[in-house]
N, C-alpha and C. Protein backbone atom coordinates (compact mmCIF):
# COMPACT_ATOMS: atom_id res chain seq x y z
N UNK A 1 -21.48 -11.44 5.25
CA UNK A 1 -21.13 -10.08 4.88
C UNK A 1 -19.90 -9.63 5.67
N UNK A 2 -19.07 -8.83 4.97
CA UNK A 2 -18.09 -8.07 5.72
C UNK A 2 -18.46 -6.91 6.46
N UNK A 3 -17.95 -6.97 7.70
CA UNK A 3 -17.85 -5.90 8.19
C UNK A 3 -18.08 -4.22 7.97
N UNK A 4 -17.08 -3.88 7.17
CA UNK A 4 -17.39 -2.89 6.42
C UNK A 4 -18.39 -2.49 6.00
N UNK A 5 -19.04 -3.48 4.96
CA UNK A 5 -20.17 -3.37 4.55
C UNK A 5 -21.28 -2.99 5.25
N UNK A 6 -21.32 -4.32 6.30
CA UNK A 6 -22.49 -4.13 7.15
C UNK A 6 -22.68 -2.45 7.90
N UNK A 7 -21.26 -1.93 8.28
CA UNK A 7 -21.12 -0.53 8.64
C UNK A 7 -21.62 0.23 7.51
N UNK A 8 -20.82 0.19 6.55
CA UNK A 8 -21.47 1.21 5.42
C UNK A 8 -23.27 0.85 5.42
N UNK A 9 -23.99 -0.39 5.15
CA UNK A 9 -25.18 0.06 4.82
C UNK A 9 -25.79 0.76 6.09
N UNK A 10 -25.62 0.62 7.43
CA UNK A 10 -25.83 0.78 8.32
C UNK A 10 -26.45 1.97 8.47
N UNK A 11 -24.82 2.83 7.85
CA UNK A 11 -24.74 4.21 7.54
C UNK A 11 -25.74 4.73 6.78
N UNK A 12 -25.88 4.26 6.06
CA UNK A 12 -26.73 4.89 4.80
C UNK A 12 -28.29 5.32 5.81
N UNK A 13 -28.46 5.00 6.77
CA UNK A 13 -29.60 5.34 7.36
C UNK A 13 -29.19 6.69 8.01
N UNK A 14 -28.07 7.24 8.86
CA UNK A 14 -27.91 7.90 8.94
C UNK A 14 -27.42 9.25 8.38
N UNK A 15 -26.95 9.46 7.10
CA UNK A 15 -26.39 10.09 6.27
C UNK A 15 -26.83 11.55 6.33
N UNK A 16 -27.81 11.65 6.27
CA UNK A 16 -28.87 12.78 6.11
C UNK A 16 -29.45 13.42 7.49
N UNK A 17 -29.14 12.58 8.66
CA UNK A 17 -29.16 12.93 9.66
C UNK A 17 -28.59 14.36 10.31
N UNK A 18 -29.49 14.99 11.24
CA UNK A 18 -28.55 15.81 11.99
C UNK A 18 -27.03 15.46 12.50
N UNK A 19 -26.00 16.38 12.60
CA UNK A 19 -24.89 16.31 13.12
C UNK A 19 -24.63 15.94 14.31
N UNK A 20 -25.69 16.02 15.55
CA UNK A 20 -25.31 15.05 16.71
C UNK A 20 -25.53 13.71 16.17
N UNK A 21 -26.41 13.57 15.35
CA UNK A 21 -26.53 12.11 15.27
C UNK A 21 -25.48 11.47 14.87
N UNK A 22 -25.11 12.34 14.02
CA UNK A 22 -23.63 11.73 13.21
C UNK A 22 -22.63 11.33 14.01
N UNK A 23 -22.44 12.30 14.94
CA UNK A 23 -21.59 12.05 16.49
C UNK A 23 -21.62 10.41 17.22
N UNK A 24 -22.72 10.49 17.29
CA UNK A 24 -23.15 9.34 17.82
C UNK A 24 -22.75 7.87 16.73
N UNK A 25 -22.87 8.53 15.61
CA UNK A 25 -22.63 7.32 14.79
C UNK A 25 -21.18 7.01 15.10
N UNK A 26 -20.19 7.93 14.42
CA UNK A 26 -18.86 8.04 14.55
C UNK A 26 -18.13 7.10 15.73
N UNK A 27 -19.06 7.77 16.60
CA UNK A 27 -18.18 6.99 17.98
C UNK A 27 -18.81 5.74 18.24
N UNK A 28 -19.91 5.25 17.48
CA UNK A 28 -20.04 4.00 17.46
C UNK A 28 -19.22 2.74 16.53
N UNK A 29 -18.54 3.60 15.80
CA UNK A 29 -17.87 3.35 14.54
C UNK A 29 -16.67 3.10 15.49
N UNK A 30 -16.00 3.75 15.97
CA UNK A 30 -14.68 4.10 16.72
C UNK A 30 -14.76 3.16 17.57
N UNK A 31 -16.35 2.80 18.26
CA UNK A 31 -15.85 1.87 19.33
C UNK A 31 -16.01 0.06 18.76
N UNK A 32 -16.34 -0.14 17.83
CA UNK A 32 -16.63 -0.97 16.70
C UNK A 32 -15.27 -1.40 16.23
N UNK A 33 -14.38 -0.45 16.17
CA UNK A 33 -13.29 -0.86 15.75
C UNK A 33 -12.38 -1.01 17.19
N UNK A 34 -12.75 -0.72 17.80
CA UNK A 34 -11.70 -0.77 19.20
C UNK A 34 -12.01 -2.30 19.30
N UNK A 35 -12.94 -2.49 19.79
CA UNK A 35 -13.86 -4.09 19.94
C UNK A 35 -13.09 -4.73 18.75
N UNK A 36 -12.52 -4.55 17.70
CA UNK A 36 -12.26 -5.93 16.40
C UNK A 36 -10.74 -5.70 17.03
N UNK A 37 -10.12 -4.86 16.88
CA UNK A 37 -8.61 -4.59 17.53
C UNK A 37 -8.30 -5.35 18.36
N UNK A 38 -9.19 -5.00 19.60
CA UNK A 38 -9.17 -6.34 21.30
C UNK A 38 -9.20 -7.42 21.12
N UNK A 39 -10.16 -7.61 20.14
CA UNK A 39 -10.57 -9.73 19.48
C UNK A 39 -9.47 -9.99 18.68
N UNK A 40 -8.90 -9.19 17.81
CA UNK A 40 -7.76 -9.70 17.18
C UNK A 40 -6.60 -9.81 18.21
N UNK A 41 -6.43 -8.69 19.07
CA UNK A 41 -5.15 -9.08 20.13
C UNK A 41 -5.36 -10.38 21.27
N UNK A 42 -6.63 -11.00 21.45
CA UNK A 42 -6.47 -11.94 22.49
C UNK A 42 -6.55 -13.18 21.32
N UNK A 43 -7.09 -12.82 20.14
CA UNK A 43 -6.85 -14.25 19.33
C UNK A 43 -5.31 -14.85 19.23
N UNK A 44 -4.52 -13.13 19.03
CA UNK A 44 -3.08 -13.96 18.89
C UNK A 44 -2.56 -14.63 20.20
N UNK A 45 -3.05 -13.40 21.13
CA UNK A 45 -2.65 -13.74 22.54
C UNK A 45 -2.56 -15.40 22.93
N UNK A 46 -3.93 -15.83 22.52
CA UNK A 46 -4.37 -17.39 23.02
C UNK A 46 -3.68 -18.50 22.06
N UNK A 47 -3.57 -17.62 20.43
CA UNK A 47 -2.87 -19.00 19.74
C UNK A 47 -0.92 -18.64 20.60
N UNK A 48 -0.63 -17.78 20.95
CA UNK A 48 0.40 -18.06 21.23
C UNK A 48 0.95 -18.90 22.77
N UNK A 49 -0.30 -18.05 23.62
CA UNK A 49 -0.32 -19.20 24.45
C UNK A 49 -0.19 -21.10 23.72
N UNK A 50 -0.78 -21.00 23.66
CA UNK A 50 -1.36 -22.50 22.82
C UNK A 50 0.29 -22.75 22.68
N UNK A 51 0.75 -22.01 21.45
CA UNK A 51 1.99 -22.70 21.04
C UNK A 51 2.86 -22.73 22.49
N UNK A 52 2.89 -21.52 23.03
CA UNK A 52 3.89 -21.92 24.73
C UNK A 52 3.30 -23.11 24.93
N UNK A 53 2.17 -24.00 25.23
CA UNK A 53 2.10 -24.82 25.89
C UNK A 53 3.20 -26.01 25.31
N UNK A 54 2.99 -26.17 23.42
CA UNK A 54 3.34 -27.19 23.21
C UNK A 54 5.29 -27.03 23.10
N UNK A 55 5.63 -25.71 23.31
CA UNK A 55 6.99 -25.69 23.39
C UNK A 55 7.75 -25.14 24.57
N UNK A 56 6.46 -24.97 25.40
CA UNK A 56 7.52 -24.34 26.40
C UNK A 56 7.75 -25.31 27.95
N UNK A 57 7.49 -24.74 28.86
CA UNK A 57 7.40 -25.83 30.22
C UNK A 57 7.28 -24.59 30.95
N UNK A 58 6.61 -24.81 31.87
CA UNK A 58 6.02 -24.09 33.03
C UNK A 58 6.88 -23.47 33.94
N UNK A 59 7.71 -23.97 33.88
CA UNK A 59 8.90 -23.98 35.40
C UNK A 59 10.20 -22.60 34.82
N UNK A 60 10.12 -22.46 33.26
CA UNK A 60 11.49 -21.64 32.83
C UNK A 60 10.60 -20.90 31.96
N UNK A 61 10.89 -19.53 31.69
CA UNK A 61 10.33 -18.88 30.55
C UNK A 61 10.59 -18.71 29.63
N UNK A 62 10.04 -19.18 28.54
CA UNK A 62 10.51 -19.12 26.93
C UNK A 62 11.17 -17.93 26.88
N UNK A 63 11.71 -18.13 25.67
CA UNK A 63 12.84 -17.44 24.89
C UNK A 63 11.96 -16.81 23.56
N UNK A 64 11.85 -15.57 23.46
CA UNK A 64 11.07 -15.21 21.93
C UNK A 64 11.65 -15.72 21.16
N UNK A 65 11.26 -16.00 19.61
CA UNK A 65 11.87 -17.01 18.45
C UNK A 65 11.76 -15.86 17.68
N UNK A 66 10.85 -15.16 17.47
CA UNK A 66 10.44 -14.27 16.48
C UNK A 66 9.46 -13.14 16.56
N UNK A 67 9.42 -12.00 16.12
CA UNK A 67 8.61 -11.40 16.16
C UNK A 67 7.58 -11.13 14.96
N UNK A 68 6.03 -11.34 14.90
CA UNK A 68 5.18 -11.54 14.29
C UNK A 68 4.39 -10.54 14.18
N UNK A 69 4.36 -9.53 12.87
CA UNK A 69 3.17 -7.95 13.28
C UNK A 69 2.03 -8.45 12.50
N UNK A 70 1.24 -7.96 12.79
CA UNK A 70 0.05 -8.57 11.85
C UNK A 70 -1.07 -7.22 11.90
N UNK A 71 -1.23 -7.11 10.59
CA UNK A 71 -1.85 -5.80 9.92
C UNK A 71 -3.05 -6.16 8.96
N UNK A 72 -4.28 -5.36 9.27
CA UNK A 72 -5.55 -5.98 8.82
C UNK A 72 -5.53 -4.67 7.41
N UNK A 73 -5.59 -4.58 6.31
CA UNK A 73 -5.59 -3.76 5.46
C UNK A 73 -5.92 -4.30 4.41
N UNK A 74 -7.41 -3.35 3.52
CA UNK A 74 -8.14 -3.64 2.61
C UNK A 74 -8.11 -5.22 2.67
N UNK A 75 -9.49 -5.04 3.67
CA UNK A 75 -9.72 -6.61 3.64
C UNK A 75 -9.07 -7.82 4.42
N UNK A 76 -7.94 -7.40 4.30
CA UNK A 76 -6.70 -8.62 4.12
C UNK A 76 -5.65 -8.57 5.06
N UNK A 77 -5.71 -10.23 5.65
CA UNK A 77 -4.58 -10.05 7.22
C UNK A 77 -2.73 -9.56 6.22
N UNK A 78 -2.37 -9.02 6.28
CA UNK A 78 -0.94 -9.08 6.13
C UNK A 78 0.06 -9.50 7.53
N UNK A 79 1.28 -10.31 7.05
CA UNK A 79 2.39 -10.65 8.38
C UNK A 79 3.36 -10.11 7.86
N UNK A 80 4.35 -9.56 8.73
CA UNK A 80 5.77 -9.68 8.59
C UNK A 80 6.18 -9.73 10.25
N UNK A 81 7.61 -10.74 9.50
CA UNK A 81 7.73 -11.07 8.21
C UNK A 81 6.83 -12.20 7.72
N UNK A 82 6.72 -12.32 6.21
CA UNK A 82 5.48 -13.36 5.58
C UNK A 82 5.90 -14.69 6.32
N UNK A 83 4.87 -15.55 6.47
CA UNK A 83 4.92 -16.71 6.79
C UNK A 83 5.86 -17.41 6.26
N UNK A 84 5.54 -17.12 4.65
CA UNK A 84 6.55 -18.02 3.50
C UNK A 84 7.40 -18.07 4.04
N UNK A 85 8.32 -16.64 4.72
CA UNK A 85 9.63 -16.30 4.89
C UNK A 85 9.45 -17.11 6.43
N UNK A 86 9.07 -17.33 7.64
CA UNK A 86 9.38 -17.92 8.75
C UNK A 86 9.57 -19.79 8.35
N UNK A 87 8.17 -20.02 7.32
CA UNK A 87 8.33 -21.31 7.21
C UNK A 87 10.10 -21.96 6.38
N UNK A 88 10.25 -20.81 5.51
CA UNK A 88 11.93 -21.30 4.81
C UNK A 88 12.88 -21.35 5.65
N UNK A 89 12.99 -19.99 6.96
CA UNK A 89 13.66 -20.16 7.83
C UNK A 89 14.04 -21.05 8.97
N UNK A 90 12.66 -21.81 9.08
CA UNK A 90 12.36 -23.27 9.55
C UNK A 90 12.99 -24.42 9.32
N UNK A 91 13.03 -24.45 8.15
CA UNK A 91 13.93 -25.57 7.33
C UNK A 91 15.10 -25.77 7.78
């Protein structure tokens, strides 16, 4: 199941609830998403480590090549710029 989902049915228990409760939901929601934000920033963090290892050397500090944003929306990772476009530039 996605995420979302699992939040939305979640919800559905609370709906009808008093308004502190709702409070409580909200900011469990808020911190739910803080937590996926952090896991997505040390995932890139570590694959980029990774790639420093295999291109860089310890002793001098890499040089940025590119800059990579990465945006989680409906569902779906988006990059820019697209991969397509780094891999042609590769060539």
């Amino acid at each position: 199941m996605e995420i979302q989902e699992i939040l939305s049915e979640t919800y559905d228990n609370f709906v009808f609830q008093r308004p502190e409760i709702q409070k409580v939901w909200f900011r469990f929601v808020s911190k739910v998403d803080e937590q996926i934000e952090e896991a997505l920033k040390r995932a890139v963090k570590i694959s980029l480590l990774e790639l420093q290892k295999v291109i860089g050397d310890d002793k001098v500090t890499p040089i940025p090549v590119f800059k990579l944003s990465v945006e989680l929306e409906s569902n779906t990772l988006g990059f820019s710029p697209t991969t397509d476009y780094l891999i042609a530039m590769a060539r």
